[in-house]
C-alpha atoms as a PDB file:
ATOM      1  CA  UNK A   1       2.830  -0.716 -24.361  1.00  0.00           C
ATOM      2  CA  UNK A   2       2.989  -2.190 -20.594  1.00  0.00           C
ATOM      3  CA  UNK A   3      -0.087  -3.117 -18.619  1.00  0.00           C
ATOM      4  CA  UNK A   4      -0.696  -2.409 -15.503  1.00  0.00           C
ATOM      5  CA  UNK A   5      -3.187  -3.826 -14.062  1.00  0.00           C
ATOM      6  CA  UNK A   6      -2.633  -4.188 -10.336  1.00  0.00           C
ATOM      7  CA  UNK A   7      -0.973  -1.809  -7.819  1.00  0.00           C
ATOM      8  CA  UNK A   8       2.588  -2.682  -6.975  1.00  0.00           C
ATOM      9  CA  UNK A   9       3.357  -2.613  -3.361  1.00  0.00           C
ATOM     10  CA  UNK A  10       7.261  -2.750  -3.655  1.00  0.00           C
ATOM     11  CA  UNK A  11       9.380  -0.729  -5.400  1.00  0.00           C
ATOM     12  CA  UNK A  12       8.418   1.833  -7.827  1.00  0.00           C
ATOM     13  CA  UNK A  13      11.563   3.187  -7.686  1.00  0.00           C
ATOM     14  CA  UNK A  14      12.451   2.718  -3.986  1.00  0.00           C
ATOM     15  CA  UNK A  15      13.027  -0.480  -4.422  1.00  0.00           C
ATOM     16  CA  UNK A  16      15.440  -0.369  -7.483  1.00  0.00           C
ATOM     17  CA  UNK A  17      17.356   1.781  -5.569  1.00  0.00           C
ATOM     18  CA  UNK A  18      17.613   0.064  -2.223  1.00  0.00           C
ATOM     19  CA  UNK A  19      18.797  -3.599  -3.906  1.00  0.00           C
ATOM     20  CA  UNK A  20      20.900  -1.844  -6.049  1.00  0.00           C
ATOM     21  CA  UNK A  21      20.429  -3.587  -8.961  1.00  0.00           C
ATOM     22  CA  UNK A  22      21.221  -1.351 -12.452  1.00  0.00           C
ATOM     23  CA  UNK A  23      18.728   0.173 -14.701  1.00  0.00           C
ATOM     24  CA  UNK A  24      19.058  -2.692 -17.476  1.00  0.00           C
ATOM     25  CA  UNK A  25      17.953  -5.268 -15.425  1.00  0.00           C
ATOM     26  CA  UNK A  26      14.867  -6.982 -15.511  1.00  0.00           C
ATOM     27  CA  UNK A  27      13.309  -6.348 -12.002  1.00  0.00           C
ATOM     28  CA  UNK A  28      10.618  -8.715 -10.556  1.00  0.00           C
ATOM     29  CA  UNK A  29       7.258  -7.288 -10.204  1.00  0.00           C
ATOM     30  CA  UNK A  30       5.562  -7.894  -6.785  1.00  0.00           C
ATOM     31  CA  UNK A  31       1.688  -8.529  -6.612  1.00  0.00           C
ATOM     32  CA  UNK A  32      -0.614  -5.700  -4.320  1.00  0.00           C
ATOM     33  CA  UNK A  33      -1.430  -7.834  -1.385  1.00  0.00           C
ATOM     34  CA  UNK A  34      -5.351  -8.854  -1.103  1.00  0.00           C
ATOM     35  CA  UNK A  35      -7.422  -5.278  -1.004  1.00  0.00           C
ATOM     36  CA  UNK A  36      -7.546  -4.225   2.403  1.00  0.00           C
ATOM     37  CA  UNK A  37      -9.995  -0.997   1.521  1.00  0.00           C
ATOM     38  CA  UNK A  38     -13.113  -2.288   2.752  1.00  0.00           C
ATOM     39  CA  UNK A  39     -16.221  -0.172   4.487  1.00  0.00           C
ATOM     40  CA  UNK A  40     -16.720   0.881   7.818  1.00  0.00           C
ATOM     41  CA  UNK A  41     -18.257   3.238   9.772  1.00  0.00           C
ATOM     42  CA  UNK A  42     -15.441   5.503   9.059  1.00  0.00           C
ATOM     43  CA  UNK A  43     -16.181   4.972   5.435  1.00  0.00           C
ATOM     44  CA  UNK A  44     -19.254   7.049   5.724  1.00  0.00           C
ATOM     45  CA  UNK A  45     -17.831   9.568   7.115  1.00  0.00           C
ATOM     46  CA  UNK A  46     -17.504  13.150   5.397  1.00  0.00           C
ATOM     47  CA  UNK A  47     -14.945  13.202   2.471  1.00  0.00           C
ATOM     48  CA  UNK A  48     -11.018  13.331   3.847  1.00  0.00           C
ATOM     49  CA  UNK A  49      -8.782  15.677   2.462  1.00  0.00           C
ATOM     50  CA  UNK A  50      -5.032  15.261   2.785  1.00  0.00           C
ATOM     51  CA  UNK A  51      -2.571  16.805   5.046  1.00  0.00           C
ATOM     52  CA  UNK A  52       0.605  17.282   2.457  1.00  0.00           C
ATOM     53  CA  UNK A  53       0.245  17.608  -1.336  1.00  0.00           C
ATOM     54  CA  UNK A  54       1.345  14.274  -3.064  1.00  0.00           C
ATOM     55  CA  UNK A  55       3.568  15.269  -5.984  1.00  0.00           C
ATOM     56  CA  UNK A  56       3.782  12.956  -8.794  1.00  0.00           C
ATOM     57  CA  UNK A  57       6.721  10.985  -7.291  1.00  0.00           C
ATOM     58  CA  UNK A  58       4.811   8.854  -4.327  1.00  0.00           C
ATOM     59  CA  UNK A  59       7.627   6.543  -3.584  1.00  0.00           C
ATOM     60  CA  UNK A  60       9.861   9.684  -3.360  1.00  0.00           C
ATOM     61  CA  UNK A  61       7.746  11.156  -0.859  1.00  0.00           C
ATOM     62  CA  UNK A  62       8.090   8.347   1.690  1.00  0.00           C
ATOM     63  CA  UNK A  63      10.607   8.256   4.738  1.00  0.00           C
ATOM     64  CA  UNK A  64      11.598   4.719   3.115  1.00  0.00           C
ATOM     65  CA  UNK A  65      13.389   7.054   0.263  1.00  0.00           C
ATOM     66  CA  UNK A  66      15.957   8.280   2.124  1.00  0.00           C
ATOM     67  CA  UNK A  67      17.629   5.056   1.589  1.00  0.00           C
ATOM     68  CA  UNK A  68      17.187   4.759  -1.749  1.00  0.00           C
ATOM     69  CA  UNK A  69      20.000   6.346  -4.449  1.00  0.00           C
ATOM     70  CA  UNK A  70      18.787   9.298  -5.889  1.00  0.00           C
ATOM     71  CA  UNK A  71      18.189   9.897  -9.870  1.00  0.00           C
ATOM     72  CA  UNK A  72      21.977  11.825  -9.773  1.00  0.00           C
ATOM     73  CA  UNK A  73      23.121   8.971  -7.909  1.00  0.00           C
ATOM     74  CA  UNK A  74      21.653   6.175 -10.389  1.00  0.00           C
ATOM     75  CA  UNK A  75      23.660   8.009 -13.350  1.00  0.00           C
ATOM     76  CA  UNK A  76      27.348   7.437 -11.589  1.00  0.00           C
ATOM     77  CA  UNK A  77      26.297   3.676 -10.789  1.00  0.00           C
ATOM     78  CA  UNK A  78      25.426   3.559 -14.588  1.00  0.00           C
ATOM     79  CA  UNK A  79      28.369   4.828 -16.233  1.00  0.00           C
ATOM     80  CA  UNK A  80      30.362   3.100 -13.974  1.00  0.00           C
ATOM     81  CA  UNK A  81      28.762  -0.382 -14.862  1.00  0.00           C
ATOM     82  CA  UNK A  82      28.740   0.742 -18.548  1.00  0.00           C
ATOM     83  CA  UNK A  83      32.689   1.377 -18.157  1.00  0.00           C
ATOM     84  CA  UNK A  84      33.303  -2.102 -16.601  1.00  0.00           C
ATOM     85  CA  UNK A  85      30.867  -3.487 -18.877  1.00  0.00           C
ATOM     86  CA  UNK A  86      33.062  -1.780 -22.400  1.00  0.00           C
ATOM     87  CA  UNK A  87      36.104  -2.609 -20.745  1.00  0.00           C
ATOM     88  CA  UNK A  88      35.527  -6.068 -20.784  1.00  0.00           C
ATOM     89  CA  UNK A  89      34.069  -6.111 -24.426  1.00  0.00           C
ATOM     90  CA  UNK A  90      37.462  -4.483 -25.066  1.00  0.00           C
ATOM     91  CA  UNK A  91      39.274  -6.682 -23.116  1.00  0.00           C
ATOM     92  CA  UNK A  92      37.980  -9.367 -26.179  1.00  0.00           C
ATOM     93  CA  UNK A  93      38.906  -7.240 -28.827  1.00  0.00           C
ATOM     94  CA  UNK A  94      35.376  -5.981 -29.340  1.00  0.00           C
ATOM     95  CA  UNK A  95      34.469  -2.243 -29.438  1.00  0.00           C
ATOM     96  CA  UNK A  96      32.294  -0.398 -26.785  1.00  0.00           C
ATOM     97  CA  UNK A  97      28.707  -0.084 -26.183  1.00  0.00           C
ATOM     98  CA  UNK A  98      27.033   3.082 -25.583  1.00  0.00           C
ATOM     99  CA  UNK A  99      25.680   3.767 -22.166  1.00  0.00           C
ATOM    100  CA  UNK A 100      21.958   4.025 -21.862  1.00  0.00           C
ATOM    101  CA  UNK A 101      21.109   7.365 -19.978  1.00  0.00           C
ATOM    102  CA  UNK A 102      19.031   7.544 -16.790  1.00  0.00           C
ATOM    103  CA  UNK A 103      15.924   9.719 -17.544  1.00  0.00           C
ATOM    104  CA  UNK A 104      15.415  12.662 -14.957  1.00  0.00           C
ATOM    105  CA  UNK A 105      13.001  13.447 -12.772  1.00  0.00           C
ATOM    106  CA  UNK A 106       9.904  14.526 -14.409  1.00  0.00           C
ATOM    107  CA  UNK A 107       6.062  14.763 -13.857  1.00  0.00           C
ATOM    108  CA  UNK A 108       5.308  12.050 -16.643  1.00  0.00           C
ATOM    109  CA  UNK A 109       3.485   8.461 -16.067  1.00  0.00           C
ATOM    110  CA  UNK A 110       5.837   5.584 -14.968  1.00  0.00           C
ATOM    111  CA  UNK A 111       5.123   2.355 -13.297  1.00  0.00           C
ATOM    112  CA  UNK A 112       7.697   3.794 -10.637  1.00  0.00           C
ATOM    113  CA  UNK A 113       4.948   6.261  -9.529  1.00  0.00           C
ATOM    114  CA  UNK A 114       1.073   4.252  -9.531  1.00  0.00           C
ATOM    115  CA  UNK A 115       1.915   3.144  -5.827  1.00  0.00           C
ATOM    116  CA  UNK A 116      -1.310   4.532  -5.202  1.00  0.00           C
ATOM    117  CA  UNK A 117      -2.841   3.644  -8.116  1.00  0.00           C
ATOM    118  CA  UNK A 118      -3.003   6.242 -11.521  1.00  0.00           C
ATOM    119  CA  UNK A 119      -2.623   9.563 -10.691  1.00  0.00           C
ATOM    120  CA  UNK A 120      -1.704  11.146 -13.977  1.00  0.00           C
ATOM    121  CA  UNK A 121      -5.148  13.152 -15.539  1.00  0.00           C
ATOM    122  CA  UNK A 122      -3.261  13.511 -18.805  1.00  0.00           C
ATOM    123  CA  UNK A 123      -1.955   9.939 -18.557  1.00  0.00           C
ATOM    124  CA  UNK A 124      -5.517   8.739 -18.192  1.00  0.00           C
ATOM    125  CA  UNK A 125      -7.095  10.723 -20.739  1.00  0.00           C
ATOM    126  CA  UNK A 126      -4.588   8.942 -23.184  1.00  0.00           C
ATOM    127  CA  UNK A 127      -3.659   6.156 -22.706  1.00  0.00           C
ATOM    128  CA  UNK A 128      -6.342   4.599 -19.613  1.00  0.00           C
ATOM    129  CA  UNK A 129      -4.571   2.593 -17.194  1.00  0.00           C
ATOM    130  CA  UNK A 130      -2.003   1.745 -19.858  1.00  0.00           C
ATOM    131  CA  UNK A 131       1.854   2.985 -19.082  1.00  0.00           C
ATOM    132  CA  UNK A 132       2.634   5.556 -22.028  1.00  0.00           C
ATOM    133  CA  UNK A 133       5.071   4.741 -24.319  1.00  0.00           C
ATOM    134  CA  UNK A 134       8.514   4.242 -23.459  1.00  0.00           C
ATOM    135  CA  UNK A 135      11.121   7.256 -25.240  1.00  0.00           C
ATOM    136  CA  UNK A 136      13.623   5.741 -27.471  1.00  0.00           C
ATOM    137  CA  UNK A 137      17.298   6.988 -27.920  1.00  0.00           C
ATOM    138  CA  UNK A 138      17.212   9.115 -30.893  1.00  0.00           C
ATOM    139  CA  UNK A 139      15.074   8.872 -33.987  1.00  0.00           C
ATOM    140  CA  UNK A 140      16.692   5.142 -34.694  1.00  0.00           C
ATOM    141  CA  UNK A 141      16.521   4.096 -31.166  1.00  0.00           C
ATOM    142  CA  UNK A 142      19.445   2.591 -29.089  1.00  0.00           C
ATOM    143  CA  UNK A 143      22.398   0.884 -31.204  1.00  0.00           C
ATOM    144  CA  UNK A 144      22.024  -2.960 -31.079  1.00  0.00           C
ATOM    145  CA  UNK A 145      25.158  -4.934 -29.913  1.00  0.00           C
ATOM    146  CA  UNK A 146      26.703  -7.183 -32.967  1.00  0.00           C
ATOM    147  CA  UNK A 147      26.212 -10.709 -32.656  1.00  0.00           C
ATOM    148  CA  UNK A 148      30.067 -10.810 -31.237  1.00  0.00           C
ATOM    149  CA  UNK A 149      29.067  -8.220 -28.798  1.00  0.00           C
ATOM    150  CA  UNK A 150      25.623 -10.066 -28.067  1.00  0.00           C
ATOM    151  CA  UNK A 151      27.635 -13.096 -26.907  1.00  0.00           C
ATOM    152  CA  UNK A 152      30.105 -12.037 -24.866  1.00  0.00           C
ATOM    153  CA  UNK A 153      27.518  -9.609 -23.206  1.00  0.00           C
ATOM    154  CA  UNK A 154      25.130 -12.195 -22.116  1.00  0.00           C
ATOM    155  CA  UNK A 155      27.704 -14.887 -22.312  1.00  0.00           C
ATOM    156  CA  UNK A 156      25.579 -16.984 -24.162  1.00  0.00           C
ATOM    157  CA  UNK A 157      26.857 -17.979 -28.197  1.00  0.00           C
ATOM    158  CA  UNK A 158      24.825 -17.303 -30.877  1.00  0.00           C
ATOM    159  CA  UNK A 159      24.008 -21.735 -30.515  1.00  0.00           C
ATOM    160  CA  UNK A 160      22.687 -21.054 -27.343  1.00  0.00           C
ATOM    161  CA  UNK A 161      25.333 -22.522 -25.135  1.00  0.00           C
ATOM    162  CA  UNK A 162      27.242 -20.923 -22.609  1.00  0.00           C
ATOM    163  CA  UNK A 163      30.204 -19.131 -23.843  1.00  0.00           C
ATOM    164  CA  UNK A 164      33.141 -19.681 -21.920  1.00  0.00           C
ATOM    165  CA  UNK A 165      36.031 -18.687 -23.698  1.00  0.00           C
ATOM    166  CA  UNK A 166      36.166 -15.943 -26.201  1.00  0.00           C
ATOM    167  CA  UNK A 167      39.820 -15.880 -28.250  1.00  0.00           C
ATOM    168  CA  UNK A 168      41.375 -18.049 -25.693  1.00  0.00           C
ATOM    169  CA  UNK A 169      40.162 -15.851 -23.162  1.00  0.00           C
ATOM    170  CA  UNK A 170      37.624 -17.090 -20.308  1.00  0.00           C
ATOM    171  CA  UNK A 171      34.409 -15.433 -20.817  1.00  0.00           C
ATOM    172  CA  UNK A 172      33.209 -14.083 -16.908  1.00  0.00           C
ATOM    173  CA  UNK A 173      30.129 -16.319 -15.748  1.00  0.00           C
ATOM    174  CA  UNK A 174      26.840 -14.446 -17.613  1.00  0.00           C
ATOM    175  CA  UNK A 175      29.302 -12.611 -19.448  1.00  0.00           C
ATOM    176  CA  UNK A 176      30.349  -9.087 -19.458  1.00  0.00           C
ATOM    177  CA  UNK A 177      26.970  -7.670 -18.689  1.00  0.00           C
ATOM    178  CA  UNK A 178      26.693 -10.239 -15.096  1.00  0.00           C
ATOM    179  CA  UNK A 179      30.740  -9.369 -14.071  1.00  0.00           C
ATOM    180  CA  UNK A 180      29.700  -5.423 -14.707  1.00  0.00           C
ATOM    181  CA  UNK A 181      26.560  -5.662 -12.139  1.00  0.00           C
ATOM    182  CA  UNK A 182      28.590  -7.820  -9.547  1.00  0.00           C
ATOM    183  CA  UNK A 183      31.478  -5.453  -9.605  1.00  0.00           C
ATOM    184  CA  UNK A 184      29.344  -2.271  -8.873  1.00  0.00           C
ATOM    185  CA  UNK A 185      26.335  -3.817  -7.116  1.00  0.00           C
ATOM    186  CA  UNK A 186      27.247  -7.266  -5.156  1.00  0.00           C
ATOM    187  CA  UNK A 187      28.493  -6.220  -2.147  1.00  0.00           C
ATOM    188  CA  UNK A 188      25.451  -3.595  -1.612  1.00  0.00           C
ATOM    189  CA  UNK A 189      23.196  -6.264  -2.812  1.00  0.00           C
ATOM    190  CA  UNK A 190      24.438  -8.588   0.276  1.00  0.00           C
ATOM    191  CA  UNK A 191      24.043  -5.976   2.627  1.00  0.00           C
ATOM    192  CA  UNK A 192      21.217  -7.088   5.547  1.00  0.00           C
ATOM    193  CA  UNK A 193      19.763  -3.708   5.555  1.00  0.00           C
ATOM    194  CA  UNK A 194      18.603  -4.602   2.060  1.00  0.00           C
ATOM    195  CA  UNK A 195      16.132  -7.116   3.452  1.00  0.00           C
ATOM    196  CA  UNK A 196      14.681  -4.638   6.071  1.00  0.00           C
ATOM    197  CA  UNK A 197      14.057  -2.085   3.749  1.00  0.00           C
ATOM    198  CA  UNK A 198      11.898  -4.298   1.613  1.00  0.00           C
ATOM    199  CA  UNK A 199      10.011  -5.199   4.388  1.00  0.00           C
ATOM    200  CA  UNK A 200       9.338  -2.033   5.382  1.00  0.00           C
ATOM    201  CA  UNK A 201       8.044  -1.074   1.590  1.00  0.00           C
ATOM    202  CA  UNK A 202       6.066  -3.969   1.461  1.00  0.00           C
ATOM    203  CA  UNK A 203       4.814  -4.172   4.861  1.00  0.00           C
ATOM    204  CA  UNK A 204       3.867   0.022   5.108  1.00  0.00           C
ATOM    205  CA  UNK A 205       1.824  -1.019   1.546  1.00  0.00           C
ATOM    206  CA  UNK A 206       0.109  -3.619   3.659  1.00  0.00           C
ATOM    207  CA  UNK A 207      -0.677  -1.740   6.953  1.00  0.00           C
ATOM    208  CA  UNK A 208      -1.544   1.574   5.064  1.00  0.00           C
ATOM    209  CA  UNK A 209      -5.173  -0.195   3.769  1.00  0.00           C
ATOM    210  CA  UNK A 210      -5.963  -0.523   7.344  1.00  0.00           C
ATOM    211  CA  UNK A 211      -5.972   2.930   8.112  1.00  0.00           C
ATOM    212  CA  UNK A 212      -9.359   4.504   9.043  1.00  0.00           C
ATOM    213  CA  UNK A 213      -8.589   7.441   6.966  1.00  0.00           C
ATOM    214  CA  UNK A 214      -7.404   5.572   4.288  1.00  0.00           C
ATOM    215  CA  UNK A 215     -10.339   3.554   4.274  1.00  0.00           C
ATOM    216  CA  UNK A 216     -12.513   6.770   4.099  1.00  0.00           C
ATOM    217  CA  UNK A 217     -10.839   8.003   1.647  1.00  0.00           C
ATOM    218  CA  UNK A 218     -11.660   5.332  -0.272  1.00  0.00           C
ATOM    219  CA  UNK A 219     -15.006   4.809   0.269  1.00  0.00           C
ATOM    220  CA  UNK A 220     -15.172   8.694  -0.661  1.00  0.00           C
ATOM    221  CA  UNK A 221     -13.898   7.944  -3.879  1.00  0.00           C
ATOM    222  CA  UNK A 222     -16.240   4.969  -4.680  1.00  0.00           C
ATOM    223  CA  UNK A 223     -18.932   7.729  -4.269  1.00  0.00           C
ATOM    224  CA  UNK A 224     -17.657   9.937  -6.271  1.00  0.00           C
ATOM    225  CA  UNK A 225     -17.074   7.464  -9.217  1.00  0.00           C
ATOM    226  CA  UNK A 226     -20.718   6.412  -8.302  1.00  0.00           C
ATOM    227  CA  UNK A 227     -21.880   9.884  -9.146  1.00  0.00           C
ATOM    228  CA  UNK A 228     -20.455   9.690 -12.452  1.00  0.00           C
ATOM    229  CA  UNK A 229     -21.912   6.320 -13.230  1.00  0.00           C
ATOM    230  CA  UNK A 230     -19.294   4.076 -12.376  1.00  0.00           C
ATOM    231  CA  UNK A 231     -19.438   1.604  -9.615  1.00  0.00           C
ATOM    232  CA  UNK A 232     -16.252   0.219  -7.891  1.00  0.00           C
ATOM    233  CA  UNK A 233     -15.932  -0.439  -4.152  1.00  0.00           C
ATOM    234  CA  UNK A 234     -12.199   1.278  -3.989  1.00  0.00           C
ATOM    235  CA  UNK A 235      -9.360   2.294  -6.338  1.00  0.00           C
ATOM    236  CA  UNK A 236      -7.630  -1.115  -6.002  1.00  0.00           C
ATOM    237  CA  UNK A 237     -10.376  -2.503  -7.669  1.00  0.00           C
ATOM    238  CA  UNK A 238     -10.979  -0.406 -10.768  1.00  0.00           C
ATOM    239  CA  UNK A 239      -7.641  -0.867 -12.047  1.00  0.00           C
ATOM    240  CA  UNK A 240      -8.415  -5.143 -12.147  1.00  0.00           C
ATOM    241  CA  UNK A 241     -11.547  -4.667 -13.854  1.00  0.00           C
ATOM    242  CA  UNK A 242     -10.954  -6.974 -17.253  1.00  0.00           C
ATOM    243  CA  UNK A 243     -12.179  -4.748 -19.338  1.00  0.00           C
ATOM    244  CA  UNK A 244      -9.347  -3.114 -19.542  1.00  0.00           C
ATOM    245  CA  UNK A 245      -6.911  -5.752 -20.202  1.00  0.00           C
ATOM    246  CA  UNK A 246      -6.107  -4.855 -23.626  1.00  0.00           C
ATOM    247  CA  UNK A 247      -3.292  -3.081 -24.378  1.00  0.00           C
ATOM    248  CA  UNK A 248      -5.204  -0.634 -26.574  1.00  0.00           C
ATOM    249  CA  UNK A 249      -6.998   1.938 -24.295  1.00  0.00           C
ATOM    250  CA  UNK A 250     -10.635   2.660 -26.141  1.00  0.00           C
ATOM    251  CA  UNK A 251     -12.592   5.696 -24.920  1.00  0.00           C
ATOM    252  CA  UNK A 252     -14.742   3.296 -22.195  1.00  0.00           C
ATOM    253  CA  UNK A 253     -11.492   2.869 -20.292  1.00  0.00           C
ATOM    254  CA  UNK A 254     -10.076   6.305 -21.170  1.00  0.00           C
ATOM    255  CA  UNK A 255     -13.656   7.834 -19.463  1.00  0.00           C
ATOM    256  CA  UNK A 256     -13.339   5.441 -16.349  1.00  0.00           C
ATOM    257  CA  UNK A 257      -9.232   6.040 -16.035  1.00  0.00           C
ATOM    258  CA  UNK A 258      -9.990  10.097 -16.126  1.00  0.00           C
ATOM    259  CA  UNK A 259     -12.808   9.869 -12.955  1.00  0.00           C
ATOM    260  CA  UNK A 260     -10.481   7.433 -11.239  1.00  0.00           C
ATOM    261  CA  UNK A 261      -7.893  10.469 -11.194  1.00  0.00           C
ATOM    262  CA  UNK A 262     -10.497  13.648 -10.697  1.00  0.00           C
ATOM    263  CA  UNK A 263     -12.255  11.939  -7.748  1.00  0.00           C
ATOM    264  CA  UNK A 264      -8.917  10.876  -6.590  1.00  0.00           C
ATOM    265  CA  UNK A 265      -8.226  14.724  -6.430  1.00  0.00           C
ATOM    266  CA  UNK A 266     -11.426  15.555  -5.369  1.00  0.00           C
ATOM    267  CA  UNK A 267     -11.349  13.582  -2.101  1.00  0.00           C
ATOM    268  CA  UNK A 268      -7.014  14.339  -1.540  1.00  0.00           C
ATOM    269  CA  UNK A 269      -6.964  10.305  -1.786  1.00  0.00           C
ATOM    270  CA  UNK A 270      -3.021  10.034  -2.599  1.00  0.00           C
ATOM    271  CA  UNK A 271      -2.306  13.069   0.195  1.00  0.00           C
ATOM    272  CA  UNK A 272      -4.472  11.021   2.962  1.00  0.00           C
ATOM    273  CA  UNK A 273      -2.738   7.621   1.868  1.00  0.00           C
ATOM    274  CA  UNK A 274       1.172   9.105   2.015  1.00  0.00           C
ATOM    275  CA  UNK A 275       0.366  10.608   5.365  1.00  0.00           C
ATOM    276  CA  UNK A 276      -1.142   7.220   6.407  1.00  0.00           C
ATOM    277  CA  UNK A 277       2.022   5.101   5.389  1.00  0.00           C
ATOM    278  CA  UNK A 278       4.416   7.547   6.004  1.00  0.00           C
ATOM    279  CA  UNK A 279       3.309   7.107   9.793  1.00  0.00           C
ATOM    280  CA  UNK A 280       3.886   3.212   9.110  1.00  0.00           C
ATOM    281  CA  UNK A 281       7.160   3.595   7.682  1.00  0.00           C
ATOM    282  CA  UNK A 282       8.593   5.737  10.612  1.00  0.00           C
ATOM    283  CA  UNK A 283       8.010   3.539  13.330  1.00  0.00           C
ATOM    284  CA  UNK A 284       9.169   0.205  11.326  1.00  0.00           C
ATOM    285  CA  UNK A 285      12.345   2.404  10.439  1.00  0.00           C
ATOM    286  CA  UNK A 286      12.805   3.281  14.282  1.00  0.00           C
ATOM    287  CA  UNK A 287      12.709  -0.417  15.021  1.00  0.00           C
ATOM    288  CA  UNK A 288      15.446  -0.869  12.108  1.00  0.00           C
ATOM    289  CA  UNK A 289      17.681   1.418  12.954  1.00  0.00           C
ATOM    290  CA  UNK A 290      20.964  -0.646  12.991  1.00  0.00           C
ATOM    291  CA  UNK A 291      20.237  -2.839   9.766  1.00  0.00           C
ATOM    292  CA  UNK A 292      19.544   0.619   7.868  1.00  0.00           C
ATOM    293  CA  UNK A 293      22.158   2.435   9.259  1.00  0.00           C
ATOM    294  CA  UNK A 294      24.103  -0.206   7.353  1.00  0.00           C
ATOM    295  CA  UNK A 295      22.594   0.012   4.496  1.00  0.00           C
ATOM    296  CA  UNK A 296      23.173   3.839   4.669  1.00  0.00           C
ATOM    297  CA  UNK A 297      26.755   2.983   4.861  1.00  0.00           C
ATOM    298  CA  UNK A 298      26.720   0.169   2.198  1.00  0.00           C
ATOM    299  CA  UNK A 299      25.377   2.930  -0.059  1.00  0.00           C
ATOM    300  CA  UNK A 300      27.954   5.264   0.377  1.00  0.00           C
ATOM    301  CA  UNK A 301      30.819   3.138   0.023  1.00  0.00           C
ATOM    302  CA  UNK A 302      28.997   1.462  -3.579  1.00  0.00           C
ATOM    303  CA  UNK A 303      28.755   5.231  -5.091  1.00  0.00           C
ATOM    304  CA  UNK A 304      32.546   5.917  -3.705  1.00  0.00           C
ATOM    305  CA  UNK A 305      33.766   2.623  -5.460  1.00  0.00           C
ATOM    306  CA  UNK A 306      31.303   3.491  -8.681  1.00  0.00           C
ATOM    307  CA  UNK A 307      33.420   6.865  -8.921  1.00  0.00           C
ATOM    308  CA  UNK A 308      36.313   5.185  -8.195  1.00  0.00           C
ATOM    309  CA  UNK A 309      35.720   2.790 -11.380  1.00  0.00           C
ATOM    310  CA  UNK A 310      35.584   6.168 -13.235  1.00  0.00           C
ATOM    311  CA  UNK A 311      38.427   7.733 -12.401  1.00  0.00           C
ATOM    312  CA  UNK A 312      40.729   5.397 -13.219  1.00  0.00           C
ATOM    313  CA  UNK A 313      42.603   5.859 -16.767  1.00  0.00           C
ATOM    314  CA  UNK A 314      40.532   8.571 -17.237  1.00  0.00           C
END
């Protein structure tokens, strides 16, 4: 299974969303940036509690998400890149692929949602700071393209050269999988609001630590994992600690994991840190206005083309 062993600052799910890149892709993990959760006189304060109840969705919860395409949203941009995508196998003579579906919204463990660190109990009492297992498609999992289908997908032959031509056809640069994402997502991908929103989700990360209630909270929390006989200076720490670098959670790590998430609770540590960034995010969106605005736009104009794609021939 995945490790996760820092938090990530961008993305976890915004982010997908905003550079509208599609579910099969491969998307670059950025790094925390350097732990900005240290003590202060505001640390010893009495323990926080938050203003608004953090559901298990953080990224979801942030003003930054109303640019981002919903889970409903996500399943049109799918099926249309899966219909460009077979159309071009097809196009070669080859048959279809089926589509990979987009999960919905649940309350389960994801890498999309440990923006503030785990916050799953059940997660951590299973698995640590591992990610649970990934769900396959059906008892046998999802149908593997042929070789054929391989190659003209990636655009690579089974050799390991490019493949250019396919039956005296030319084979579209990276293949049929590559044309399918540039048809649906280029244009969106090139928009300039794209850039300001990933500042904004990376920069709210950053500014968030410096908050004195964030910082309290934090300290709060190293005391209460101090009072059950663990000893870490904030929860951006804990999840670094190398003794949990294994992908096998053992019950040391399980034990450490479950505290993490009660005295998270206990102190209203994710509630404190939304409210916190969610402060951030509105005034770096107010100073953004045009280049999201644009985005906005850019997003509605992908999804109309997307169901476009699927209305034609049926």
């Amino acid at each position: 299974m995945s490790r996760t062993l820092t938090v990530s600052v961008a993305g976890l799910g915004v982010l997908l969303a905003l550079t509208g890149v599609s579910a099969c892709d491969d998307m670059s993990k950025a790094s925390r940036p350097a732990d900005g959760g240290r003590t202060s006189a505001a640390a010893r304060s009495a323990e926080p509690t938050g203003t608004k109840p953090a559901g298990p969705d953080i990224a979801a919860s942030l003003p930054l998400a109303r640019y981002a395409v919903t889970v409903e949203e996500k399943a049109v941009l799918n099926k249309a890149e899966s219909k460009v995508r077979n159309s071009c196998l097809q196009d070669f003579g080859e048959p279809p692929m089926p589509s990979p579906d987009v999960p919905p919204p649940g309350d389960g463990d994801t890498g999309d949602n440990r923006r503030y660190g785990l916050l799953n109990a059940e997660s951590a009492q299973k698995y640590g700071y591992q990610l649970p297992p990934e769900p396959t498609a059906g008892p046998a999992g999802f149908p593997q393209p042929s070789p054929r289908q391989a190659a003209l997908l990636s655009g690579v032959a089974a050799d390991g050269k490019q493949l250019t031509a396919y039956r005296g056809r030319p084979v579209p640069p990276g293949g049929c999988s590559a044309d399918a994402r540039r048809r649906i997502y280029a244009e969106h991908n090139a928009n300039a609001g794209r850039e300001a929103a990933q500042s904004i989700d990376m920069e709210s990360y950053k500014s968030s630590l410096k908050d004195p209630g964030v910082v309290a909270s934090f300290a709060a929390w190293s005391r209460c994992m101090h009072s059950r006989g663990f000893t870490y200076t904030s929860p951006l720490t804990v999840t670094d600690d190398p003794r949990f670098a294994d992908t096998e959670a053992d019950a040391k790590e399980r034990a450490v994991a479950t505290a993490d998430v009660e005295c998270k609770q206990r102190v209203g540590l994710a509630e404190t840190w939304l409210a916190a960034e969610s402060t951030v995010q509105r005034k770096m969106i107010e100073s953004k206005k045009t280049e999201l605005a644009s985005l906005l736009a850019s997003r509605k104009k992908m999804l109309a083309d997307a169901a476009a794609v699927l209305r034609k021939d049926g």
